[in-house]
Structure formats: C-alpha cells, structure tokens
PDB file of N, CA and C in Angstrom:
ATOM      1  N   UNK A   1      59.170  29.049 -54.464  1.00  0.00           N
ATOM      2  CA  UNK A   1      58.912  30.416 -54.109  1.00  0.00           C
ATOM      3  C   UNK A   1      57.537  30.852 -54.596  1.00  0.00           C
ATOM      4  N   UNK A   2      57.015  30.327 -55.998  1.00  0.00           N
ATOM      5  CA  UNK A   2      55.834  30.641 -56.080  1.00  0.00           C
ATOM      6  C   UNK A   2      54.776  30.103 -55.623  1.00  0.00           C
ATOM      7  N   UNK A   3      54.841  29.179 -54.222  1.00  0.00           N
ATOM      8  CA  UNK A   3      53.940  27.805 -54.313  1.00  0.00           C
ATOM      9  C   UNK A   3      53.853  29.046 -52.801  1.00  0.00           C
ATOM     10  N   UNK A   4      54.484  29.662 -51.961  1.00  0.00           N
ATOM     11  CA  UNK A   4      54.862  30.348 -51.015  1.00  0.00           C
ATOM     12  C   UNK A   4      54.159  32.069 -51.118  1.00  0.00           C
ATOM     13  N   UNK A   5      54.221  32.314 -52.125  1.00  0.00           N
ATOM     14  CA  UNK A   5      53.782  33.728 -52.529  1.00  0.00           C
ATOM     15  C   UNK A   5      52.406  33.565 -52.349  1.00  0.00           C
ATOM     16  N   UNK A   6      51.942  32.486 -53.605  1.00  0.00           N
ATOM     17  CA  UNK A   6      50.276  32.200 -53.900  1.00  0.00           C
ATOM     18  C   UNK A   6      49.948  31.940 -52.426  1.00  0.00           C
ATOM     19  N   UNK A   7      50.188  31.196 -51.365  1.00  0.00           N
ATOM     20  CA  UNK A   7      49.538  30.694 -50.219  1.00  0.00           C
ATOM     21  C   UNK A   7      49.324  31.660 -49.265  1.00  0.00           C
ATOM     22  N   UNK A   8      50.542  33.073 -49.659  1.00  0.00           N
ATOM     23  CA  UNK A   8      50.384  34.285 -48.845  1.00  0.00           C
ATOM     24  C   UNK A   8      49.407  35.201 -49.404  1.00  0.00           C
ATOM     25  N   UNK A   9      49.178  34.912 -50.544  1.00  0.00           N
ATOM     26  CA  UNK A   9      47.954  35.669 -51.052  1.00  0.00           C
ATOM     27  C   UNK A   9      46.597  35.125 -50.876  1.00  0.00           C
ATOM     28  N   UNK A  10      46.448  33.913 -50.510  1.00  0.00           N
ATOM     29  CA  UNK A  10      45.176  33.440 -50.848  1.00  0.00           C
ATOM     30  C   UNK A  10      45.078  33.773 -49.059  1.00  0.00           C
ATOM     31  N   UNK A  11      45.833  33.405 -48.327  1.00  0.00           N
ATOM     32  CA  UNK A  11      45.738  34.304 -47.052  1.00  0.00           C
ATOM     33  C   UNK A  11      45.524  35.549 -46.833  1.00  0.00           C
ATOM     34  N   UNK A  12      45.925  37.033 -47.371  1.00  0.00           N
ATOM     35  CA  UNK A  12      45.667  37.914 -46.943  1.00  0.00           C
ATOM     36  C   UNK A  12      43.942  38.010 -48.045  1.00  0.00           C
ATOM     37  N   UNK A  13      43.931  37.638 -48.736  1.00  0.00           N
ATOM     38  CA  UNK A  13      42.855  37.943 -49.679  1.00  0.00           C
ATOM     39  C   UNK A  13      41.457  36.822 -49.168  1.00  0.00           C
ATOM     40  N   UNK A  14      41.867  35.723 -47.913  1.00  0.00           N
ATOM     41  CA  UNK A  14      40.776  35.020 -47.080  1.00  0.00           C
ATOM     42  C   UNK A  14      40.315  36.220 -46.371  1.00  0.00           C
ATOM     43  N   UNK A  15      41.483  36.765 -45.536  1.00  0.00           N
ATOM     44  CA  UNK A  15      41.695  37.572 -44.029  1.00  0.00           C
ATOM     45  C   UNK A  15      40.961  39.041 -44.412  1.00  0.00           C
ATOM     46  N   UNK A  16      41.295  39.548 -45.755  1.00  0.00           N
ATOM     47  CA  UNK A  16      40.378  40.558 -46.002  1.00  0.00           C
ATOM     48  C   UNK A  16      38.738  40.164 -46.184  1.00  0.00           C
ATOM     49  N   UNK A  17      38.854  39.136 -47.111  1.00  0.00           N
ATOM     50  CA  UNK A  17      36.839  39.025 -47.116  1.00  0.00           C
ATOM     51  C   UNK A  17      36.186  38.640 -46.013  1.00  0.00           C
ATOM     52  N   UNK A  18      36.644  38.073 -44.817  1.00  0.00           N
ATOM     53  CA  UNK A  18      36.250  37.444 -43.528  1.00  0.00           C
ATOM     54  C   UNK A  18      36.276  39.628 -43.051  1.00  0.00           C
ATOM     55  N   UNK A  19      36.938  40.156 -42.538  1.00  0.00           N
ATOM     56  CA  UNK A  19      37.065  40.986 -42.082  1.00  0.00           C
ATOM     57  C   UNK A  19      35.879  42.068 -42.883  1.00  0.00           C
ATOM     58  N   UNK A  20      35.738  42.115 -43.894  1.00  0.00           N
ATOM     59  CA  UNK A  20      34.479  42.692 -44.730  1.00  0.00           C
ATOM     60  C   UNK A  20      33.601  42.251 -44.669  1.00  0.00           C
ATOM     61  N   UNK A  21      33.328  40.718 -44.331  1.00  0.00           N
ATOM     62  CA  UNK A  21      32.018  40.189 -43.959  1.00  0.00           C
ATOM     63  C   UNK A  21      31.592  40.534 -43.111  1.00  0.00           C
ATOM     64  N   UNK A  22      32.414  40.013 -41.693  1.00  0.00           N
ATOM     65  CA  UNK A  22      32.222  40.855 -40.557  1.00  0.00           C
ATOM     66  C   UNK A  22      31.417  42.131 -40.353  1.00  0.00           C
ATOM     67  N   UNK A  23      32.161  43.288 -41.248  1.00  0.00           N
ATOM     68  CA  UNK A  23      31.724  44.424 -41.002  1.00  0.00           C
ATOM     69  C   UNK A  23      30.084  44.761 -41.459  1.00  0.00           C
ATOM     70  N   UNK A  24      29.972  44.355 -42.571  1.00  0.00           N
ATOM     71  CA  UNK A  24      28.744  44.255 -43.514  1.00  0.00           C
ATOM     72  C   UNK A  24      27.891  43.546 -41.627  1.00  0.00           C
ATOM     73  N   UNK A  25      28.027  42.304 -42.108  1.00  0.00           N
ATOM     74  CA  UNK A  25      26.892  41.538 -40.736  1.00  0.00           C
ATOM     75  C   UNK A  25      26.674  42.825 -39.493  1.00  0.00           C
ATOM     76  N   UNK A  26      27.389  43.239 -38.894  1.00  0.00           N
ATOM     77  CA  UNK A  26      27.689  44.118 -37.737  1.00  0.00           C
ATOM     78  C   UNK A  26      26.683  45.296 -38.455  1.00  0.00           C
ATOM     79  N   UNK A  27      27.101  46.211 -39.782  1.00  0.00           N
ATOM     80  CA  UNK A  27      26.452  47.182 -39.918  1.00  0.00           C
ATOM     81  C   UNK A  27      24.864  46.494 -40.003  1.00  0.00           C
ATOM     82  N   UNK A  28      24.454  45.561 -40.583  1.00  0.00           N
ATOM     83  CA  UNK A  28      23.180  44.938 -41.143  1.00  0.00           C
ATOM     84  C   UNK A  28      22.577  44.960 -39.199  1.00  0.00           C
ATOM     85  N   UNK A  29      22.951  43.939 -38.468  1.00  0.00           N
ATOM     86  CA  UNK A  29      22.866  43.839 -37.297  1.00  0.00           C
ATOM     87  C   UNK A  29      22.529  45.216 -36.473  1.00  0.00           C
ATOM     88  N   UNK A  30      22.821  46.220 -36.892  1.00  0.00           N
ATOM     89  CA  UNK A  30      22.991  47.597 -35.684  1.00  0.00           C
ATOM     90  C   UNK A  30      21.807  47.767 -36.426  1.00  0.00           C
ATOM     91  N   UNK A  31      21.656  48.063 -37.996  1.00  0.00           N
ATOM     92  CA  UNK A  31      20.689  48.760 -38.641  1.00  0.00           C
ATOM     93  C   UNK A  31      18.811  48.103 -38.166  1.00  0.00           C
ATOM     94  N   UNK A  32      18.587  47.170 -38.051  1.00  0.00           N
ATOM     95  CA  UNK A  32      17.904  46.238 -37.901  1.00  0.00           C
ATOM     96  C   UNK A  32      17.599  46.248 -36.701  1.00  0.00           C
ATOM     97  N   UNK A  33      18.222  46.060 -35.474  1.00  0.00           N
ATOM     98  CA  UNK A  33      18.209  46.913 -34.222  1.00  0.00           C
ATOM     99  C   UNK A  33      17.462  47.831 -33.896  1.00  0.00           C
ATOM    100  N   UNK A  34      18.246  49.215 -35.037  1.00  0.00           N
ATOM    101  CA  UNK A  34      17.695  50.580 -34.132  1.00  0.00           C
ATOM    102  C   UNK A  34      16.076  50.604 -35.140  1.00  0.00           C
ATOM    103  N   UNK A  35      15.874  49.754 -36.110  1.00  0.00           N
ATOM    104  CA  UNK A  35      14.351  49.366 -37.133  1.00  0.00           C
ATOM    105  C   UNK A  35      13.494  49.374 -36.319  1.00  0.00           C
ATOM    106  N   UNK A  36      14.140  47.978 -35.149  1.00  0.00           N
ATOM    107  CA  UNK A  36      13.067  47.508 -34.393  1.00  0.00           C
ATOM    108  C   UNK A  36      12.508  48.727 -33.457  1.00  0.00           C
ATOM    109  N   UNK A  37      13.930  49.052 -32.623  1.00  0.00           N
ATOM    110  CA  UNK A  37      13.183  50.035 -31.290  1.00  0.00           C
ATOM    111  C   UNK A  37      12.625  51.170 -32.237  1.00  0.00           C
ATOM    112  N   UNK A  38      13.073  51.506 -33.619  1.00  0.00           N
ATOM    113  CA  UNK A  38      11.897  52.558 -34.030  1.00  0.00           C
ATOM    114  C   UNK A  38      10.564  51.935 -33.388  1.00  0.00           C
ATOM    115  N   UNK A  39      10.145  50.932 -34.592  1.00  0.00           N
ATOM    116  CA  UNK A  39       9.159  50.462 -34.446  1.00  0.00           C
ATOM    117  C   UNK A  39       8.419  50.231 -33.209  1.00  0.00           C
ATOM    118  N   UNK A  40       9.358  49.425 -32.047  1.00  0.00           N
ATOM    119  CA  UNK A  40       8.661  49.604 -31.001  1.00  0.00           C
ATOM    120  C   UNK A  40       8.330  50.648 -29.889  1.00  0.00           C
ATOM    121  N   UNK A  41       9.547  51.434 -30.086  1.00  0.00           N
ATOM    122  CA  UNK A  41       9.140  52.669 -29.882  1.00  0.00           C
ATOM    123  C   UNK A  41       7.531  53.727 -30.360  1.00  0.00           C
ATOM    124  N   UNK A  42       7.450  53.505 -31.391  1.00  0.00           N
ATOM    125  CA  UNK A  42       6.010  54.066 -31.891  1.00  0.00           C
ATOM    126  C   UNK A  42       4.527  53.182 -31.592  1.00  0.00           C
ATOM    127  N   UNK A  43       4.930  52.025 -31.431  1.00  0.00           N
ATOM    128  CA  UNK A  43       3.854  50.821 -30.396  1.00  0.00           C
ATOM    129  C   UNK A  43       3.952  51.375 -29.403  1.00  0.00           C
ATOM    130  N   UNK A  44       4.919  52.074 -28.321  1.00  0.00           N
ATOM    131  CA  UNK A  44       4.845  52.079 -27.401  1.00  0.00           C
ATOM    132  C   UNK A  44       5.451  51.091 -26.547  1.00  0.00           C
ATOM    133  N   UNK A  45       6.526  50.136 -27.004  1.00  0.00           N
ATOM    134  CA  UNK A  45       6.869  48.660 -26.741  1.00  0.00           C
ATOM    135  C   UNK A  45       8.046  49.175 -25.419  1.00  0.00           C
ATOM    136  N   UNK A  46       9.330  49.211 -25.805  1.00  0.00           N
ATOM    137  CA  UNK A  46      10.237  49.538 -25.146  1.00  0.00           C
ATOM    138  C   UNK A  46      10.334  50.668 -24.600  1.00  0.00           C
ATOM    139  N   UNK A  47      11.072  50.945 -23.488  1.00  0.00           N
ATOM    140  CA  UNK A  47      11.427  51.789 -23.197  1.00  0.00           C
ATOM    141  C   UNK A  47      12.328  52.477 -23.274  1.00  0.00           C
ATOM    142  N   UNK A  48      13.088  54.209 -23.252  1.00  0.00           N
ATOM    143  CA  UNK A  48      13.985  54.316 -23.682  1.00  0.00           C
ATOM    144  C   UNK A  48      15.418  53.708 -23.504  1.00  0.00           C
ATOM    145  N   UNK A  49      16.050  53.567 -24.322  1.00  0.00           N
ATOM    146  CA  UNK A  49      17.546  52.984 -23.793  1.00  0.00           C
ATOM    147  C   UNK A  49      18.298  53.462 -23.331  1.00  0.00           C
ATOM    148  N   UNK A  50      18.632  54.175 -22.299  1.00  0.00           N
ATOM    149  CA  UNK A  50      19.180  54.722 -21.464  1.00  0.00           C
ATOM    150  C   UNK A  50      18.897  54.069 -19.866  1.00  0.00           C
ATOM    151  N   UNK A  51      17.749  53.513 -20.162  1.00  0.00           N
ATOM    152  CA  UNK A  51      17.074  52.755 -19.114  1.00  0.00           C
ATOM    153  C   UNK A  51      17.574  51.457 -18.502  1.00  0.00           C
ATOM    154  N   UNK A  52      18.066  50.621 -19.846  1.00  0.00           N
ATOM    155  CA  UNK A  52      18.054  49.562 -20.033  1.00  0.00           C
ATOM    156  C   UNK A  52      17.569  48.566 -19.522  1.00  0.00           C
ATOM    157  N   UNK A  53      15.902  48.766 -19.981  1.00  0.00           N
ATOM    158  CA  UNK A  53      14.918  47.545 -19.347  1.00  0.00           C
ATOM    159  C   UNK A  53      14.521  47.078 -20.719  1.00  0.00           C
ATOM    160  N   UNK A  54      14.220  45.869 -20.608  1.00  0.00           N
ATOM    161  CA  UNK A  54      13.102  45.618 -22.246  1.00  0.00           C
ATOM    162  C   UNK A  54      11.800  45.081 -21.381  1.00  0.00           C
ATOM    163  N   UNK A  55      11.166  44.451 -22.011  1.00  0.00           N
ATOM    164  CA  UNK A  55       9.684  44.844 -21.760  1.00  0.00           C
ATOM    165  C   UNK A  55       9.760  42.451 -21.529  1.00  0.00           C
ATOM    166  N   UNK A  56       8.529  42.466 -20.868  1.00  0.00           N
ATOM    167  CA  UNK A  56       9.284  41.114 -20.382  1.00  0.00           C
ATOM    168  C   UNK A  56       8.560  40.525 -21.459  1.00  0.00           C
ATOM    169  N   UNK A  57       9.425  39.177 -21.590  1.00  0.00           N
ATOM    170  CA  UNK A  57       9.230  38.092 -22.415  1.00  0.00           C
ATOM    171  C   UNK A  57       7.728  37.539 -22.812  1.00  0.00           C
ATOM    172  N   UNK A  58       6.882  37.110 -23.477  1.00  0.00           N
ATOM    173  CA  UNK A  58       5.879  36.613 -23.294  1.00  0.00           C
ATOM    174  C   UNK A  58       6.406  34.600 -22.939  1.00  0.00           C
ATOM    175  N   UNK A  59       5.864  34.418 -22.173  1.00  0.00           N
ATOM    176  CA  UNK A  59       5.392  32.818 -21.624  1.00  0.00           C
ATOM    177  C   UNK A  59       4.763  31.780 -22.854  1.00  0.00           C
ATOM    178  N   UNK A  60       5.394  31.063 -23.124  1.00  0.00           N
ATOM    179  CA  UNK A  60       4.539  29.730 -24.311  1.00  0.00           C
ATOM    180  C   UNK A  60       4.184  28.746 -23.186  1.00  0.00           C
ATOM    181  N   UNK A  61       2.719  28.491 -22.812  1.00  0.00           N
ATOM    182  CA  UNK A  61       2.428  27.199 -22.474  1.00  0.00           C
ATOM    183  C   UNK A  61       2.823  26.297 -23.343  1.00  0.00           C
ATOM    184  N   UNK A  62       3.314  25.021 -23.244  1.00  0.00           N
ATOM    185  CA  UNK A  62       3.333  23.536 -23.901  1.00  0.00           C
ATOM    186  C   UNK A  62       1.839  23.505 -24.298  1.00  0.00           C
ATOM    187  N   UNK A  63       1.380  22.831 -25.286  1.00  0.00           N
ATOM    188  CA  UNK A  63      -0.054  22.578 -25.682  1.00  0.00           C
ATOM    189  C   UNK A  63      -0.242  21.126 -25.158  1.00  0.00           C
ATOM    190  N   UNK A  64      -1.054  21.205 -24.202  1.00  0.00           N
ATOM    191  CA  UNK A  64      -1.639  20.160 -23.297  1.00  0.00           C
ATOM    192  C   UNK A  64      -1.501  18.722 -24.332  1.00  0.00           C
ATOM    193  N   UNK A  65      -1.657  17.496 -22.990  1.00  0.00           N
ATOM    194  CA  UNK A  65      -1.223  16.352 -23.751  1.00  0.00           C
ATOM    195  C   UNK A  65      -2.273  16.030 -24.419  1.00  0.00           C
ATOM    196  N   UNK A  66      -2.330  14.966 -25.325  1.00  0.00           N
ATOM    197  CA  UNK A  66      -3.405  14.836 -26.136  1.00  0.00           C
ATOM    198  C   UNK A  66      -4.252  13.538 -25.251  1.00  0.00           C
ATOM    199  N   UNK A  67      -5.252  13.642 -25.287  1.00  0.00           N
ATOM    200  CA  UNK A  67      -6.115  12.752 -24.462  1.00  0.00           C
ATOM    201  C   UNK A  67      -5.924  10.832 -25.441  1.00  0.00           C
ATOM    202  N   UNK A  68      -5.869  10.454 -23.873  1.00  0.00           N
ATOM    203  CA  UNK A  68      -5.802   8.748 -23.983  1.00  0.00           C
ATOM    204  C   UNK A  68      -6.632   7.936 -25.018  1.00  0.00           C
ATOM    205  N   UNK A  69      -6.667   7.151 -26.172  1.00  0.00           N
ATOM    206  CA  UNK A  69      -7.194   6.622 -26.931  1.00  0.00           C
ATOM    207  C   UNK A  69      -8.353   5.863 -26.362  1.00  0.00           C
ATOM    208  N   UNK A  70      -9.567   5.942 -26.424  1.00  0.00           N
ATOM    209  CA  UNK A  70     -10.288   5.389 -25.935  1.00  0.00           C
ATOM    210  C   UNK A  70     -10.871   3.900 -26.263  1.00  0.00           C
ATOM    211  N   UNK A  71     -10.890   3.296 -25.294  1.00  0.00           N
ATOM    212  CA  UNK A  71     -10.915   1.635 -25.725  1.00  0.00           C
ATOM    213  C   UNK A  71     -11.617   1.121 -27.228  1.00  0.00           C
ATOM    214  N   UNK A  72     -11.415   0.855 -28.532  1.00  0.00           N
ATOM    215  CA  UNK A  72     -11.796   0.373 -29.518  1.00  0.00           C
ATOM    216  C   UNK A  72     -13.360  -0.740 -29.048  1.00  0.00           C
ATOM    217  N   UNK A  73     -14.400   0.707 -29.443  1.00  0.00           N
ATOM    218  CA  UNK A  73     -15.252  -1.029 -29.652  1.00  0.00           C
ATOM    219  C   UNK A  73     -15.254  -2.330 -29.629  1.00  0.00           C
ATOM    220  N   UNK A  74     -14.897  -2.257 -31.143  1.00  0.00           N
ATOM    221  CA  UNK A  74     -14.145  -3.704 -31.446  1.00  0.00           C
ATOM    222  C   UNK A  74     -13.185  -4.471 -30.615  1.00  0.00           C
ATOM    223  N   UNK A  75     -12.925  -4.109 -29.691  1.00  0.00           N
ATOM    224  CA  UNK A  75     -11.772  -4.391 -28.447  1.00  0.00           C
ATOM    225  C   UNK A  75     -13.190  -5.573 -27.571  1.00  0.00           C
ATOM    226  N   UNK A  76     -14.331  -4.790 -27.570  1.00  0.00           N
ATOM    227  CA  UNK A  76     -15.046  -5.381 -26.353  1.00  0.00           C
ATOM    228  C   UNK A  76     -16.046  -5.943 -27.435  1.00  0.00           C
ATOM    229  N   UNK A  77     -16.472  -5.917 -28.535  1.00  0.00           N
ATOM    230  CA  UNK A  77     -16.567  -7.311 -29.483  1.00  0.00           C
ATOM    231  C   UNK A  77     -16.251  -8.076 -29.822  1.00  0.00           C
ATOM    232  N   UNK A  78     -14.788  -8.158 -29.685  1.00  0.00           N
ATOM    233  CA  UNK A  78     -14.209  -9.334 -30.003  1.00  0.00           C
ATOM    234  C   UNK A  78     -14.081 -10.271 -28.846  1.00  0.00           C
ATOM    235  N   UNK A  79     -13.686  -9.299 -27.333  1.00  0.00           N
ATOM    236  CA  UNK A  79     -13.939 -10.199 -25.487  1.00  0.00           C
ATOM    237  C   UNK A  79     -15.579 -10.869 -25.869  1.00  0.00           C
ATOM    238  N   UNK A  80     -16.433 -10.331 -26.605  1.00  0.00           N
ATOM    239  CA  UNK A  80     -17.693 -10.791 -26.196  1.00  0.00           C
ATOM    240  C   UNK A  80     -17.879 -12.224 -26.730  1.00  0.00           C
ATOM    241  N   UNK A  81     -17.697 -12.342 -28.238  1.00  0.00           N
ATOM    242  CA  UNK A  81     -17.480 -13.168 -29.103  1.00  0.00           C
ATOM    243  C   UNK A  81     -16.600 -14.332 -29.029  1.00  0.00           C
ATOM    244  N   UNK A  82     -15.617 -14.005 -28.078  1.00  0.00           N
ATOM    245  CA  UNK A  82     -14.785 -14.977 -27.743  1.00  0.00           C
ATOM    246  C   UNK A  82     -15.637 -15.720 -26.396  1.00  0.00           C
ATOM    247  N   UNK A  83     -15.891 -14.838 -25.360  1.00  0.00           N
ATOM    248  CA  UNK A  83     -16.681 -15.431 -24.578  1.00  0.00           C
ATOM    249  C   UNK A  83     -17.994 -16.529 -25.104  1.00  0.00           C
ATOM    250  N   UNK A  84     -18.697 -16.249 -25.845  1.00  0.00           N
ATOM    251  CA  UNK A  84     -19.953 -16.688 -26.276  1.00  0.00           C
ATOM    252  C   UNK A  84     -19.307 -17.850 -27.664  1.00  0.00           C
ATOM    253  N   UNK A  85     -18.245 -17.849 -27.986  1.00  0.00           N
ATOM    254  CA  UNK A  85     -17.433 -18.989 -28.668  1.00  0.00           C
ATOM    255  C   UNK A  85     -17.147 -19.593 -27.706  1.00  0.00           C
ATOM    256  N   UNK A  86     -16.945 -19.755 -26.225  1.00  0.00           N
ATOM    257  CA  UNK A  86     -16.551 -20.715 -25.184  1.00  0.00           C
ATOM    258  C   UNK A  86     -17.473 -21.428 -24.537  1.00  0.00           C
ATOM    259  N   UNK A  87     -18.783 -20.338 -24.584  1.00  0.00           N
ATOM    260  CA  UNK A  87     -19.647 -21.067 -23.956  1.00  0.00           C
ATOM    261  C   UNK A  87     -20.247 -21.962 -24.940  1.00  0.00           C
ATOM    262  N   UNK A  88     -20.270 -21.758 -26.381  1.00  0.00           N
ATOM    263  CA  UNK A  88     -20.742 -22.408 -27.516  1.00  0.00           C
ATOM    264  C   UNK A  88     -19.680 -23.580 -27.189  1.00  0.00           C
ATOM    265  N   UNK A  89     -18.600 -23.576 -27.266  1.00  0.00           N
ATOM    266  CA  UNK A  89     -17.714 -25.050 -27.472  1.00  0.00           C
ATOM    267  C   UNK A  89     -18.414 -25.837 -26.078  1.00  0.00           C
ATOM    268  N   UNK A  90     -18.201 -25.072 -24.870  1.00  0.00           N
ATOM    269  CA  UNK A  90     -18.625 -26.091 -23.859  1.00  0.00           C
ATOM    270  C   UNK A  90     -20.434 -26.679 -24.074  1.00  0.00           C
ATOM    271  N   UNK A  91     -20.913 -26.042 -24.513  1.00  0.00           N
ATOM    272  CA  UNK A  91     -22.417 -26.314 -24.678  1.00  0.00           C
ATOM    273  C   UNK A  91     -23.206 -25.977 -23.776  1.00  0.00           C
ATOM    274  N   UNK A  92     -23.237 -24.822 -23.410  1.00  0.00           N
ATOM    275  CA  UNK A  92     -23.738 -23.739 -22.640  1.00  0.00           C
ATOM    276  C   UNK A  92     -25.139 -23.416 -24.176  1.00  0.00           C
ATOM    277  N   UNK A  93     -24.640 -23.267 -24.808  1.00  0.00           N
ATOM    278  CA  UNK A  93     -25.398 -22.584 -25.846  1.00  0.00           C
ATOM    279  C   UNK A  93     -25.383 -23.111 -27.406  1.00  0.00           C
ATOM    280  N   UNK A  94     -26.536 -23.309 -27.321  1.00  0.00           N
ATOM    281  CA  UNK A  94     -26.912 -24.055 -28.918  1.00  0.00           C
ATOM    282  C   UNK A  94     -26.568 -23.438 -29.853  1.00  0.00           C
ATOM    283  N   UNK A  95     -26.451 -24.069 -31.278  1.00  0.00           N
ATOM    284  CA  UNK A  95     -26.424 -23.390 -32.186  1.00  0.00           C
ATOM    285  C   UNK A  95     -27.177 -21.845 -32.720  1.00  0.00           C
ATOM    286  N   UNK A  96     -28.126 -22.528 -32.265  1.00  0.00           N
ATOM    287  CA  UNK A  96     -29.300 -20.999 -32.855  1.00  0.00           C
ATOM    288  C   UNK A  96     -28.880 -19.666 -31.654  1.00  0.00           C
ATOM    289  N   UNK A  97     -29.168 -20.397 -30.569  1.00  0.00           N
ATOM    290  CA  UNK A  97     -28.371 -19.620 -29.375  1.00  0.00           C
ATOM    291  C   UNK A  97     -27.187 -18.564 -29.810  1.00  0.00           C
ATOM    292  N   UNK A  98     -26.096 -19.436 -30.333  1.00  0.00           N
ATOM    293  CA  UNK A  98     -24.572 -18.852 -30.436  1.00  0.00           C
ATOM    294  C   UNK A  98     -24.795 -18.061 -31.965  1.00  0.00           C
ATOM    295  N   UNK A  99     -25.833 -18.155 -32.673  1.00  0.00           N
ATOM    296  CA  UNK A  99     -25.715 -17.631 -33.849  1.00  0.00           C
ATOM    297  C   UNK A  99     -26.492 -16.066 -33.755  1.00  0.00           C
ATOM    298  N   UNK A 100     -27.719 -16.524 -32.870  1.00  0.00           N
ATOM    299  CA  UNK A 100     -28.115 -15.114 -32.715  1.00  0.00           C
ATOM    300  C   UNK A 100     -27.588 -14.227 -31.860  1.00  0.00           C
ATOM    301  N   UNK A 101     -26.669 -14.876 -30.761  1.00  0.00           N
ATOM    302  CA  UNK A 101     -25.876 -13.594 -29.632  1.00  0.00           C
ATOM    303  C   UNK A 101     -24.937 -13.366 -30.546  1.00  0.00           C
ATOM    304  N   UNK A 102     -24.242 -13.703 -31.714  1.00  0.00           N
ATOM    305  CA  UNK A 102     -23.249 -13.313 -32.635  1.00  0.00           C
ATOM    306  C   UNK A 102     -23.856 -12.637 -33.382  1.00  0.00           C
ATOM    307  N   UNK A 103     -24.865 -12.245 -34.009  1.00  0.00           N
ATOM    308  CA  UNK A 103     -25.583 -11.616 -35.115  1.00  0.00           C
ATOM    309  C   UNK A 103     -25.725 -10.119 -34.147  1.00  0.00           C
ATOM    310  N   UNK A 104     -26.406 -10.300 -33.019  1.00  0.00           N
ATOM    311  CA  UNK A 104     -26.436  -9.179 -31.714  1.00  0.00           C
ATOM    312  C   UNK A 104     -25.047  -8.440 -31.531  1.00  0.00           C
ATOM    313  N   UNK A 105     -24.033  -9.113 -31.459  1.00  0.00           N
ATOM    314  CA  UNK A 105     -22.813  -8.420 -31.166  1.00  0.00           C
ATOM    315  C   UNK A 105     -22.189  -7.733 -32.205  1.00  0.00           C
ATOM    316  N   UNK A 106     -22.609  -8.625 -33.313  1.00  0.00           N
ATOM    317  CA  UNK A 106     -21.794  -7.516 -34.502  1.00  0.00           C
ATOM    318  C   UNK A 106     -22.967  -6.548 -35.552  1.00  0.00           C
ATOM    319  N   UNK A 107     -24.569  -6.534 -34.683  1.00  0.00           N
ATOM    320  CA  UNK A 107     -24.951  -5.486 -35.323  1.00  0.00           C
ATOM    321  C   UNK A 107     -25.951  -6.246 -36.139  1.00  0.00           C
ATOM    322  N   UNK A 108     -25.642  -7.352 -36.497  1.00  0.00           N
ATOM    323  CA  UNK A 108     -26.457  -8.002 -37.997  1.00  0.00           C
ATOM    324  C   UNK A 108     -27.765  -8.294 -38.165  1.00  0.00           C
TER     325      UNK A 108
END
C-alpha cells in the first residue's frame, strides 16, 4: 500500500511541475512576442496585427562555390623532369645537357 501511495504522489507532483512549466514557457513566450512587435513596431517593421501580414522574409544566397585548385607548379615540374629523365636514359641528351635543363626547371 505504501509502494502504491508514493507512485501516486510522485505522479500528481510530476503532473503538477510539467503543467507549471508549461505555463511559465507560454507566459515567457507571449511576453517576448508582444517585446518584439513593440520593438518592431517603433522601427516601423510590422504591421498592425489585426492585419495579419508580417513583413517578408529576407533571402540567404548560398556563398558561391569556392574556385577549382589550380594546377600545382610542381605538377608540371615534375611532367618536365620526367620527360628530360627519358630523353637522358634514351640519349637524346648528354650529361651536361640533362644537368643544365634540370638546374632550368627547378630554378637553380
């Protein structure tokens, strides 16, 4: 019987603070409300409520995509270097040849 009592109390004593929360949120909610249309009311924002228009939404563009990485230098120094290492293995190009178009490509 007492395991029955306590479970009816911890019930009406849930059912009351849910129901007081409620009310609190609702009053906070209305108060906050009529803040705003003060406020926008004295901007000049809304119109009266009797009307029931609000004033239209503003639009967010997406912020444009970010532009394509542009090919790495080093991307077309290293094609060059490899090229001029092929023509060096086949013997297209001498040593001094392959040493100075390599010194050229990386600047040196």
């Amino acid at each position: 019987m007492g395991l029955l009592r306590m479970a009816t109390r911890t019930a009406v004593v849930a059912g009351t603070a849910t129901a007081v929360s409620n009310r609190v949120s609702r009053r906070q909610a209305n108060r906050w409300e009529s803040k705003e249309q003060e406020q926008a009311a004295a901007q000049g924002g809304y119109p009266p409520q009797d009307q029931g228009q609000y004033p239209p939404q503003q639009q967010y563009a997406p912020p444009p995509p970010a532009p394509a990485p542009e090919a790495a230098p080093e991307d077309s120094d290293v094609a060059k270097l490899q090229q001029l290492a092929q023509l060096h293995s086949q013997g297209v190009l001498s040593d001094e040849e392959f040493a100075a178009a390599k010194a050229k490509v990386l600047g040196i």
